[in-house]
Protein backbone atom coordinates (compact mmCIF):
# COMPACT_ATOMS: atom_id res chain seq x y z
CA UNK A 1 -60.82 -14.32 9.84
CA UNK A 2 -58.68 -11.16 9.28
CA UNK A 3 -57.22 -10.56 6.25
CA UNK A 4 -53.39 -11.15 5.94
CA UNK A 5 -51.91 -7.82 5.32
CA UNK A 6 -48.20 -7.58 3.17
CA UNK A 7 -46.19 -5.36 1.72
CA UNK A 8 -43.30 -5.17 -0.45
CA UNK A 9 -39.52 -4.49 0.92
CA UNK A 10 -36.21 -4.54 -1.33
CA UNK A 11 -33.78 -6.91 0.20
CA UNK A 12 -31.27 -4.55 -0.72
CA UNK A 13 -31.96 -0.46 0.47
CA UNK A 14 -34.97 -1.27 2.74
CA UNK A 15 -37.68 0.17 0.29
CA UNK A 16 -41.18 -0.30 0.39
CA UNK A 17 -43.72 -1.02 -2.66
CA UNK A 18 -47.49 -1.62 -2.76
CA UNK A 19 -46.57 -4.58 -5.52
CA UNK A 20 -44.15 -6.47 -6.54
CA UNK A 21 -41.82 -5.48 -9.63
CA UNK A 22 -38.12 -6.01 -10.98
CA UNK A 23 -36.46 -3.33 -10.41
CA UNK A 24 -36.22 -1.28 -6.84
CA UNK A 25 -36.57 2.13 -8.06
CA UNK A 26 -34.85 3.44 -5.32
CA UNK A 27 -31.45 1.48 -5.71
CA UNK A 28 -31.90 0.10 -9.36
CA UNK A 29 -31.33 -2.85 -8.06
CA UNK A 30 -32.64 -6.16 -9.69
CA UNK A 31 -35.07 -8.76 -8.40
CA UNK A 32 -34.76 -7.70 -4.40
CA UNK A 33 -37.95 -7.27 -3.91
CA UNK A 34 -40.18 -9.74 -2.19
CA UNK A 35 -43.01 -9.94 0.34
CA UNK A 36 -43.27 -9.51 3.74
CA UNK A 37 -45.85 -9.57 6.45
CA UNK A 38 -45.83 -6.62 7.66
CA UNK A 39 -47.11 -5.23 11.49
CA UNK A 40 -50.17 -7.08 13.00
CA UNK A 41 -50.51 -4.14 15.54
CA UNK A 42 -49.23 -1.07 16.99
CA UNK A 43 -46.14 -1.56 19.25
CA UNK A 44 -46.35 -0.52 22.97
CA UNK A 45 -43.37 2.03 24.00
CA UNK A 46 -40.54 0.19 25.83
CA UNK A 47 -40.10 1.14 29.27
CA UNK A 48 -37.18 1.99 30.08
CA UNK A 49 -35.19 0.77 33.24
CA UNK A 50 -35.02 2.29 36.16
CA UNK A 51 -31.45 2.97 35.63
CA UNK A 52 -32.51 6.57 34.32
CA UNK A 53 -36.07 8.05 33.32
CA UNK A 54 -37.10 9.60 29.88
CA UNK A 55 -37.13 13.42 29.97
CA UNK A 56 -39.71 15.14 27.71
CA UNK A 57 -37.91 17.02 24.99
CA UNK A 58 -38.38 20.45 24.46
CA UNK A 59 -37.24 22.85 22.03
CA UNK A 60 -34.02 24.21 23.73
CA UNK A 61 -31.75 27.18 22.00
CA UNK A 62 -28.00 25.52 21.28
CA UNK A 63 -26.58 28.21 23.46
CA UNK A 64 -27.88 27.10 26.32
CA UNK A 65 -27.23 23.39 26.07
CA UNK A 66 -24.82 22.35 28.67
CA UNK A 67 -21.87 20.91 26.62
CA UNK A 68 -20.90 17.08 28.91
CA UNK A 69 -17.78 15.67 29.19
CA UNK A 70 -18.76 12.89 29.89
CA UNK A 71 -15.93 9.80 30.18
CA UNK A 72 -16.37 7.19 27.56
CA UNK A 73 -16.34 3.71 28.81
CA UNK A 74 -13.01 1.93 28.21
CA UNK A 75 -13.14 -1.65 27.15
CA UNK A 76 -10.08 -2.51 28.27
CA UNK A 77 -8.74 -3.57 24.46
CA UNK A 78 -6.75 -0.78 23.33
CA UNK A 79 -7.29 -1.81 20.10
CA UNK A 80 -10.89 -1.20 19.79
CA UNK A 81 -10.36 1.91 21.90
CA UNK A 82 -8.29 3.28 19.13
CA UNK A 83 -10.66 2.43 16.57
CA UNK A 84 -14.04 4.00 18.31
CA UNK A 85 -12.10 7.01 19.41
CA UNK A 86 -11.22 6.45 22.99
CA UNK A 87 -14.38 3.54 24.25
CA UNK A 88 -17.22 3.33 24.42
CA UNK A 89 -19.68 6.28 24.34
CA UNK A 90 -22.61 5.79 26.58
CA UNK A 91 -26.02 4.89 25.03
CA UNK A 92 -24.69 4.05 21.58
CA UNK A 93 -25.26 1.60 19.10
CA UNK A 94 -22.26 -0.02 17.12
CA UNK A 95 -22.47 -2.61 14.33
CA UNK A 96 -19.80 -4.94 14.10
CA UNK A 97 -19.52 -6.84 10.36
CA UNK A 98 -17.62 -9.43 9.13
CA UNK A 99 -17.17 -12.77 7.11
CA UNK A 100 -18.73 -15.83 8.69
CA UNK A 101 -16.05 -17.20 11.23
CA UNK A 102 -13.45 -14.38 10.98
CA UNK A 103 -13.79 -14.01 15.17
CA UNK A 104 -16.90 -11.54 15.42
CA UNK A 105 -18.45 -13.30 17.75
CA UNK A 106 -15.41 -14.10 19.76
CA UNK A 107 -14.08 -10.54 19.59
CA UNK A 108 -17.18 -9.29 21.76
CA UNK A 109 -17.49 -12.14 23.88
CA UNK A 110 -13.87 -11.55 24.89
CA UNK A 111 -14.67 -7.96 25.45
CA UNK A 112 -17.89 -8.84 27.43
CA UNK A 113 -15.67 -11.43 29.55
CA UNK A 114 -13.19 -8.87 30.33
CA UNK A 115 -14.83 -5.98 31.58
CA UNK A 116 -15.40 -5.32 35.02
CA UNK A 117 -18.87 -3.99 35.02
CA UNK A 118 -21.53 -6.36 34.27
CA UNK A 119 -22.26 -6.75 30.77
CA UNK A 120 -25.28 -9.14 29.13
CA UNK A 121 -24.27 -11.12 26.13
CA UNK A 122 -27.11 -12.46 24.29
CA UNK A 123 -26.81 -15.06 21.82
CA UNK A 124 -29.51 -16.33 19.31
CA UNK A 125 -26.74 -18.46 16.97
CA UNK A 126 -25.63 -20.85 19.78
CA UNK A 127 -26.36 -22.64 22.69
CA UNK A 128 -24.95 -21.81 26.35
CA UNK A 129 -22.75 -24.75 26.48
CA UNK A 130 -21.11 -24.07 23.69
CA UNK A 131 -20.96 -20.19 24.69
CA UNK A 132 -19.55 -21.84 28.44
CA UNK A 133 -16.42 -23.98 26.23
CA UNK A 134 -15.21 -20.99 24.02
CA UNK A 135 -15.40 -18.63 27.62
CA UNK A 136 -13.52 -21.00 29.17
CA UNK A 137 -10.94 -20.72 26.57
CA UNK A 138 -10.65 -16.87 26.67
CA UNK A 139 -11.23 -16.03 30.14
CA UNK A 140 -12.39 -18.87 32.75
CA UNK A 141 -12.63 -16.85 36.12
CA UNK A 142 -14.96 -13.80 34.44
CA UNK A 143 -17.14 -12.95 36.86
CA UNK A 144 -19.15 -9.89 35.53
CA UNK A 145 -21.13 -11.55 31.91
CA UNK A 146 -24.31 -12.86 32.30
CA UNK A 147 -25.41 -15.25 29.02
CA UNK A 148 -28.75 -15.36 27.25
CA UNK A 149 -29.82 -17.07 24.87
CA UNK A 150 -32.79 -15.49 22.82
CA UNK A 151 -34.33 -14.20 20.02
CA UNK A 152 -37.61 -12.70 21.06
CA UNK A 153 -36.72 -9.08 21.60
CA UNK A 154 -39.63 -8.09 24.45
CA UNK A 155 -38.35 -11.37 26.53
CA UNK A 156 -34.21 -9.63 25.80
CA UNK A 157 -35.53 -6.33 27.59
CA UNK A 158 -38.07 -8.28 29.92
CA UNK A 159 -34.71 -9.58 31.17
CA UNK A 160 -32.61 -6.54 31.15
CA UNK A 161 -35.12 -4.91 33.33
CA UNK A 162 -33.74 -7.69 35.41
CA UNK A 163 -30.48 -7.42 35.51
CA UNK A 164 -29.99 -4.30 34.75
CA UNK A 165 -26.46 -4.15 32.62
CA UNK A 166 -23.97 -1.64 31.96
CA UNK A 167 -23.44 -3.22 28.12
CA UNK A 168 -25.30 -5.83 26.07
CA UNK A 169 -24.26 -7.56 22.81
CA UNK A 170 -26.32 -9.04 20.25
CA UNK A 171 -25.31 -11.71 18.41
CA UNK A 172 -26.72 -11.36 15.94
CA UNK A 173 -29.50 -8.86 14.43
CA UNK A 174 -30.21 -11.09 11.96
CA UNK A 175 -31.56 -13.33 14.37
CA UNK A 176 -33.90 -11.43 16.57
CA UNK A 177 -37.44 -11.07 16.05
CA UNK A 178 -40.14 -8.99 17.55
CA UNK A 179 -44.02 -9.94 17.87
CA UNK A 180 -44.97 -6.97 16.24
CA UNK A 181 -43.73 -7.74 13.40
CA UNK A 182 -45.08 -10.96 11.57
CA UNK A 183 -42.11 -11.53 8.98
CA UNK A 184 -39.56 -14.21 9.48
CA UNK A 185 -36.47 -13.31 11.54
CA UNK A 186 -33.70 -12.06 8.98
CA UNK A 187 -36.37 -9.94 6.48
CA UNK A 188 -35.90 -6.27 6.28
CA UNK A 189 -39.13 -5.76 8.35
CA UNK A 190 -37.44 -7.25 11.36
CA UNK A 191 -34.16 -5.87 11.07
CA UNK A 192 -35.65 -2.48 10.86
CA UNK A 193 -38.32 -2.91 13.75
CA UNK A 194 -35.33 -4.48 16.29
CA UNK A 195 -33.06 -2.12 15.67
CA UNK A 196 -35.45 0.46 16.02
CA UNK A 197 -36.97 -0.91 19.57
CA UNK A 198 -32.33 -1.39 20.17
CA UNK A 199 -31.83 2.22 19.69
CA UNK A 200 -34.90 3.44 22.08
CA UNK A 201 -33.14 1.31 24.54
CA UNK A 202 -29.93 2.53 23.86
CA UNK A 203 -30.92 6.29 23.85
CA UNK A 204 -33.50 6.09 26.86
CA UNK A 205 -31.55 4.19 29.34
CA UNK A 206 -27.80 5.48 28.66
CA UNK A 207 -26.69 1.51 28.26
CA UNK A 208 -24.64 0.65 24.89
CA UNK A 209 -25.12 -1.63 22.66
CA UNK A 210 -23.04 -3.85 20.86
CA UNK A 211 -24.73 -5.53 17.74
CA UNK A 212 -22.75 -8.05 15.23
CA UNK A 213 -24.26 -7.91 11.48
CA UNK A 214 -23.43 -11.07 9.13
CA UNK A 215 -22.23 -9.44 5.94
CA UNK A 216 -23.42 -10.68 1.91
CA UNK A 217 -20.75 -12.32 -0.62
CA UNK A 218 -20.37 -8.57 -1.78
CA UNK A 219 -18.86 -7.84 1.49
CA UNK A 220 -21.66 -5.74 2.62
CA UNK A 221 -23.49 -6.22 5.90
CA UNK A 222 -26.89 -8.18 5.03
CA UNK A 223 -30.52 -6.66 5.21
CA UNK A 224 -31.47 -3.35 4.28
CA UNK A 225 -28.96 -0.63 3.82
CA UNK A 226 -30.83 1.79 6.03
CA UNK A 227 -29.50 -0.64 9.37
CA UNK A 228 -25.89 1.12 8.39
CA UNK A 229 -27.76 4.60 8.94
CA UNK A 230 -29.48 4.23 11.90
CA UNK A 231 -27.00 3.00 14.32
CA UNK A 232 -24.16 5.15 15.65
CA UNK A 233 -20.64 3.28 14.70
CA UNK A 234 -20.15 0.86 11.77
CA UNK A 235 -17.08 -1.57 12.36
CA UNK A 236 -15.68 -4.35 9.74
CA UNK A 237 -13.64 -6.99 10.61
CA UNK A 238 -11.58 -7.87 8.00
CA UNK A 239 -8.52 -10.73 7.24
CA UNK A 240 -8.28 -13.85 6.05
CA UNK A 241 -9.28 -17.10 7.87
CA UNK A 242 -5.84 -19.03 6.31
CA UNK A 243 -3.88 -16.31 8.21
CA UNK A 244 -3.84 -15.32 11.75
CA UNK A 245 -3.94 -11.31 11.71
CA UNK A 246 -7.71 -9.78 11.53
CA UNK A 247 -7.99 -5.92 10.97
CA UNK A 248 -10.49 -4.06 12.47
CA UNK A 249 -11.74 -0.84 10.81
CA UNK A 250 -14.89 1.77 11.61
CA UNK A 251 -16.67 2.53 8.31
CA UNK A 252 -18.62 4.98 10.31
CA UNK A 253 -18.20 6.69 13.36
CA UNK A 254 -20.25 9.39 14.57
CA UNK A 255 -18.12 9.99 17.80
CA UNK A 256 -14.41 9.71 16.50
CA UNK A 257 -12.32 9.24 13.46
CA UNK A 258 -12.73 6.51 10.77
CA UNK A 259 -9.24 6.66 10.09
CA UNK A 260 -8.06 4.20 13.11
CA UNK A 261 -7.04 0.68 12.35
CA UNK A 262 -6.83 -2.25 15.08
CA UNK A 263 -4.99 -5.38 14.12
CA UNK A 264 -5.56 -8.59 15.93
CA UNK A 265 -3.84 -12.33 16.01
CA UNK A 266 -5.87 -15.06 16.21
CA UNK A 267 -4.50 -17.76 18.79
CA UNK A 268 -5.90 -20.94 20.74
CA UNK A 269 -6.60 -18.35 23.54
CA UNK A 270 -8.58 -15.96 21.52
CA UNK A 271 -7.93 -12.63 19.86
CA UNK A 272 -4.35 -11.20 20.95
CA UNK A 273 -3.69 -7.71 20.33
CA UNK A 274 -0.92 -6.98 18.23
CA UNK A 275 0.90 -3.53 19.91
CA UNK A 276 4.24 -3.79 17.39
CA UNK A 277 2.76 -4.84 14.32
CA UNK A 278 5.41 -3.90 11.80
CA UNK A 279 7.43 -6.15 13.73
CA UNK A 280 4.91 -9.18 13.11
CA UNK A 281 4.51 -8.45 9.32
CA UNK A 282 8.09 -8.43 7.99
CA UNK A 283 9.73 -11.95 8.19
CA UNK A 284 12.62 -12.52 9.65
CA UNK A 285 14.55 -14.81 6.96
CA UNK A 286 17.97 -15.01 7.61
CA UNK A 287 18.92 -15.15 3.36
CA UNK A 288 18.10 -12.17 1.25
CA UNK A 289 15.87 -12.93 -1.77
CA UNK A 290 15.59 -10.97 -4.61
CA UNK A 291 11.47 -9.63 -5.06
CA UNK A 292 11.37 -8.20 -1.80
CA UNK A 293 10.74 -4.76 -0.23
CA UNK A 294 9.65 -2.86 2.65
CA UNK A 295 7.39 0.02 2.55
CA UNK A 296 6.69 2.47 5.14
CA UNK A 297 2.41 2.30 5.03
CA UNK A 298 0.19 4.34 7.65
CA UNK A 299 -3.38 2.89 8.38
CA UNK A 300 -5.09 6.57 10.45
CA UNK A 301 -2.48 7.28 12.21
CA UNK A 302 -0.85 4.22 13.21
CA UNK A 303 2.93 3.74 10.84
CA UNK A 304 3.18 0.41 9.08
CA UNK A 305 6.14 -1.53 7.94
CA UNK A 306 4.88 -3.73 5.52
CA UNK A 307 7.08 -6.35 2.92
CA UNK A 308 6.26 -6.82 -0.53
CA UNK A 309 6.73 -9.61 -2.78
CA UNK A 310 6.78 -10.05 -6.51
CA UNK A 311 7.92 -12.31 -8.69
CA UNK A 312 8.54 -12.11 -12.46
CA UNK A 313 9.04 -14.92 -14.84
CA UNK A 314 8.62 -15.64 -18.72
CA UNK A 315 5.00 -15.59 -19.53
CA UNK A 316 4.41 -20.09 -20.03
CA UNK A 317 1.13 -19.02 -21.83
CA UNK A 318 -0.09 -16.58 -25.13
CA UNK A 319 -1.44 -13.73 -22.04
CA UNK A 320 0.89 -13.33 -19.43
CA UNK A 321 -0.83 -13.44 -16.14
CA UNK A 322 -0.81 -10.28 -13.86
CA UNK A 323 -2.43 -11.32 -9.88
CA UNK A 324 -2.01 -9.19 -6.84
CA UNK A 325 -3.11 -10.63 -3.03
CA UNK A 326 -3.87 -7.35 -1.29
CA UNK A 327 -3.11 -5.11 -3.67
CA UNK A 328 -5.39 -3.09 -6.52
CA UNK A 329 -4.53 -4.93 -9.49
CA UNK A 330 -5.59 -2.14 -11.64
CA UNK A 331 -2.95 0.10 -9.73
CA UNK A 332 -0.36 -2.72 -10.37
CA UNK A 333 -0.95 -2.67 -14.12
CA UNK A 334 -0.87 1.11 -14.02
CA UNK A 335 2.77 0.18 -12.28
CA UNK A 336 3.38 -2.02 -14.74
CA UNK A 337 2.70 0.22 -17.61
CA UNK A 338 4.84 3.15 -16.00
CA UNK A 339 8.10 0.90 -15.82
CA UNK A 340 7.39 -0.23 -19.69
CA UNK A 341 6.91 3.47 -20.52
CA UNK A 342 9.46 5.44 -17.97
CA UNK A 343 12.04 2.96 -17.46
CA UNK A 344 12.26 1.11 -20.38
CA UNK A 345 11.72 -2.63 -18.46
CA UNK A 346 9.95 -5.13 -21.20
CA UNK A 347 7.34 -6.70 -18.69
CA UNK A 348 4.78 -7.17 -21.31
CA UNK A 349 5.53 -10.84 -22.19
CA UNK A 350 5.91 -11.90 -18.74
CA UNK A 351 3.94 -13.29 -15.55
CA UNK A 352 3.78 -10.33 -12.95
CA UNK A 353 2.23 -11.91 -8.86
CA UNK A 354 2.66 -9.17 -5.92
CA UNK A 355 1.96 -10.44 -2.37
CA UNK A 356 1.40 -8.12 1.00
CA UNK A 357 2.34 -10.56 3.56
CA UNK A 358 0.48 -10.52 6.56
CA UNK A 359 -2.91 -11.49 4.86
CA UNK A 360 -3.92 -7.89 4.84
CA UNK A 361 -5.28 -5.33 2.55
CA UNK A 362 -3.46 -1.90 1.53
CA UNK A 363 -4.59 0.85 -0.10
CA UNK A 364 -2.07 3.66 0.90
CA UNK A 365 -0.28 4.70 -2.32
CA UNK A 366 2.50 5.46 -0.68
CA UNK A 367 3.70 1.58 -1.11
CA UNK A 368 4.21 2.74 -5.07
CA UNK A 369 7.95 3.33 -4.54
CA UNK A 370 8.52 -0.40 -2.65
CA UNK A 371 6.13 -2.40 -5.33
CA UNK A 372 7.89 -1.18 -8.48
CA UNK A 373 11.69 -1.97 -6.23
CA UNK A 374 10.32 -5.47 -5.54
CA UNK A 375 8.92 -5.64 -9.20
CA UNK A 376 12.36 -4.76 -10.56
CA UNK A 377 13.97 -7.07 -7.98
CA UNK A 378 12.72 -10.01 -9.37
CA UNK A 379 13.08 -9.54 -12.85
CA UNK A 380 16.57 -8.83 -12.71
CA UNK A 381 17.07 -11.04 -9.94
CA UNK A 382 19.33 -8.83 -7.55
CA UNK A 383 18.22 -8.41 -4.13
CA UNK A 384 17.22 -5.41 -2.66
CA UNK A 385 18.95 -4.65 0.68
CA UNK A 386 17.31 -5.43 3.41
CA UNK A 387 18.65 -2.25 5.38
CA UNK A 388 16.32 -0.15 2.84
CA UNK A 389 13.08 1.04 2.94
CA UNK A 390 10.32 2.63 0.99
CA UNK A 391 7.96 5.44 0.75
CA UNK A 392 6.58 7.21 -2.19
CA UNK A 393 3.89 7.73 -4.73
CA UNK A 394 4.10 6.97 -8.40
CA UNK A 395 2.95 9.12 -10.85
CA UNK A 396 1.78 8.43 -14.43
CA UNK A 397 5.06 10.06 -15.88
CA UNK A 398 6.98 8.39 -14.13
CA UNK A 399 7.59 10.91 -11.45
CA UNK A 400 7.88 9.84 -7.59
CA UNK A 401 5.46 11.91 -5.70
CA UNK A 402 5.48 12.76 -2.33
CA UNK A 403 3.37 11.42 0.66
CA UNK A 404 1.51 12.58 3.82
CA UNK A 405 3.13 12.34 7.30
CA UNK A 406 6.87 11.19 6.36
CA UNK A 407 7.89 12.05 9.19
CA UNK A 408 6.50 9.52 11.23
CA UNK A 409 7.08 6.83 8.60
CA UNK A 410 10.83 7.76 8.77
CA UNK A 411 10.54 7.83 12.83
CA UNK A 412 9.34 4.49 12.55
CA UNK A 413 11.11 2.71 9.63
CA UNK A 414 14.12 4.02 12.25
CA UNK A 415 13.02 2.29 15.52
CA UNK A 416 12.76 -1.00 13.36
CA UNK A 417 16.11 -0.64 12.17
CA UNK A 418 16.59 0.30 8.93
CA UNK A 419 19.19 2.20 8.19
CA UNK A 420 18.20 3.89 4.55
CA UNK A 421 14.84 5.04 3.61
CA UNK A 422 14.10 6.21 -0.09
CA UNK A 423 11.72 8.85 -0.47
CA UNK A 424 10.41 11.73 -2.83
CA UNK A 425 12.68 14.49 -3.65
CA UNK A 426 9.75 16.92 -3.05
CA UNK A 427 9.20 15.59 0.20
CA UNK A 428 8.82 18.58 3.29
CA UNK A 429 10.94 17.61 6.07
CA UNK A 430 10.74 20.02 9.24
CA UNK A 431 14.18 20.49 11.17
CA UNK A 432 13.69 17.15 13.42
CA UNK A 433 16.80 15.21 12.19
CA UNK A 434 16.92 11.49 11.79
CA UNK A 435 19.72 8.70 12.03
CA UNK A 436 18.37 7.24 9.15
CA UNK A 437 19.93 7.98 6.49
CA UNK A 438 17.04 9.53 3.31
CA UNK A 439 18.02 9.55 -0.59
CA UNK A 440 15.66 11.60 -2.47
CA UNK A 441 14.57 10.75 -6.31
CA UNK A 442 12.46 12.18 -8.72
CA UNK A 443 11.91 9.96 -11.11
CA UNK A 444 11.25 5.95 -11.82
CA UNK A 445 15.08 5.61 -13.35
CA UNK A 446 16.79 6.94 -10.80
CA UNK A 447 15.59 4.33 -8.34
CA UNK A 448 16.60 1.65 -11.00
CA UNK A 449 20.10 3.94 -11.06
CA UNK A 450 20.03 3.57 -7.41
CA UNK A 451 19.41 -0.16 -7.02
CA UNK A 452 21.06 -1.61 -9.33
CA UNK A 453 23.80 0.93 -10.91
């Protein structure tokens, strides 16, 4: 009998060791290493289809490289067009992360549905039945996806020899498994060998390929961190499952920008897109309430209209409490500390909660200006106008620091409406003029002057 061969992988960066010990060297990383089977026997080369033919590759100067301007493929979601750069660029590989049951899987089904070439959408999580019910939901009369439902990757391109599709989608990589590899499915091994044998398809036959990666309670997509490097497009799906927007960012992108955001609402129907979406986060109470603001955010290059919400009140317990919902709480108590410092506002002894409505997740630090307003709103409880708007940075002295592109916040904040926008007195402003009418401060006080006399 032939001796079982192993090998040791770390869970966590894909490293191998000849024997087992603590600490990955390569990541410093604790106890993620464990053994593997590792390859029974050298892999035969994939064939490719007949849809195009490998070319030997030669050394070729760059001068004389034809340059190709070659159409991507549109998907037909102009949200996902936005965020890979235009569609889909032929024979590439993108990885699609997210929590479990954030609409992954449904996002690409919907996508493979909807397209009007025909498009292979293999499933190793569910059954076809159940694939049939949610199709039915999204799009009944598609007549372009075939389903299959398998893990074995030399029976997937047995069968796309077959049929021959213009896309395929994976769901999911953590499920596949090849037979030259004798690890479970799931272990870095096979994640590394199928995505390999994915991207020689891929690359050889022109056809892209859609995979969907589960993600760790770190928020980082499971198996070995070199699966990030080896395919061409990284994108996260992001939101919370008690709310019905999802946000849909490319961590990498080798053919476009990683500065795009898509924003999705979840209904019975599937994933809508959301073309207006300042309009969908700010509510539309009829009653004014003190603790609220608007800020003028941009996510790439799209302009968001976002509302904050704070709310101050006498600390019930010895250490007052200080929680923000998607919002860096150590850039609220830097806020916090500024108004204390600058504007002479006692917040010490009491209970400081900011909200983004919406269920999503800013980072712009232009929202500065419309945090500390909505901060300041509730503690003295007088309502902010809800004609006014905000965009600005906040700096450690207390000075209000201009941001990038306020132009096209203003533009925007003035199709929505608003009729005052409050920005940094150092701002640039070209000679496009504006309805909207712009009051420029320098410091932290004289937006408490402003507010609230």
């Amino acid at each position: 009998m032939a001796k079982v061969k192993t090998s040791f992988f770390c869970q966590n960066c894909g490293s191998q060791f000849s024997k087992w010990q603590g600490q990955c060297t390569a990541c410093k990383e604790w106890n993620t290493i464990s053994e593997e089977l590792i390859q029974k026997k050298a892999p035969s080369a994939w064939q490719p289809a007949t849809k195009s033919n490998k070319k030997a590759s030669t050394p070729t100067l760059i001068s004389e490289i034809k340059s190709s301007d070659e159409a991507r493929i549109p998907t037909g979601d102009e949200e996902l067009d936005r965020v890979l750069g235009g569609g889909i660029v032929p024979g590439s590989l993108i990885l699609l992360g997210g929590e479990p049951g954030i609409g992954k899987s449904t996002l690409m089904l919907q996508i493979a549905l909807k397209l009007s070439f025909k498009t292979l959408y293999v499933s190793g999580e569910e059954s076809a039945a159940q694939i049939k019910m949610r199709a039915d939901r999204i799009a009944p009369n598609a007549q372009h996806c075939l389903v299959l439902t398998e893990t074995n990757t030399q029976n997937i391109f047995n069968h796309i020899a077959t049929t021959n599709p213009d896309l395929v989608v994976i769901d999911s990589i953590q499920t596949l498994h090849t037979d030259f590899v004798e690890s479970s499915a799931g272990s870095v091994s096979q994640i590394r060998e199928t995505t390999s044998e994915l991207i020689k398809f891929a690359k050889e036959s022109e056809t892209p390929v859609i995979i969907i990666g589960h993600i760790t309670k770190d928020g980082n997509i499971a198996g070995p961190k070199i699966l990030e490097h080896m395919v061409d497009t990284v994108l996260q799906f992001e939101g919370d499952r008690n709310h019905m927007y999802r946000l849909l960012r490319a961590n990498k992108n080798r053919f476009g920008s990683t500065n795009e955001l898509g924003i999705y609402e979840m209904v019975t129907s599937g994933l809508e897109q959301v073309k207006n979406p300042s309009q969908v986060l700010l509510s539309n109470q009829g009653e004014a309430m003190s603790g609220t603001a608007v800020a003028a955010s941009l996510e790439g290059m799209r302009p968001l209209l976002i509302e904050i919400q704070a709310l101050v009140s006498s600390a019930v317990y010895g250490t007052p409490q200080r929680s923000a919902t998607g919002y860096n709480a150590k850039r609220l108590n830097m806020l916090l500390a500024v108004l204390e410092k600058r504007a002479g506002f006692k917040l010490g002894a009491k209970d400081v909660f900011l909200n983004i409505t919406g269920g999503i997740r800013v980072e712009d630090p232009a929202i500065d200006l419309a945090v500390v307003a909505a901060i300041l709103s509730s503690n003295v409880d007088i309502v902010v106008p809800k004609s006014l708007c905000f965009a600005a940075e906040i700096g450690l002295s207390g000075e209000v620091r201009p941001v990038t592109r306020i132009e096209q916040r203003i533009a925007e904040a003035q199709k929505l409406g608003f009729e005052t926008m409050v920005i940094s007195s150092q701002s640039k402003i070209g000679q496009k003029q504006f309805d909207i009418e712009l009051i420029k401060i320098g410091k932290v006080h004289d937006l408490v002057r402003h507010l609230f006399g």
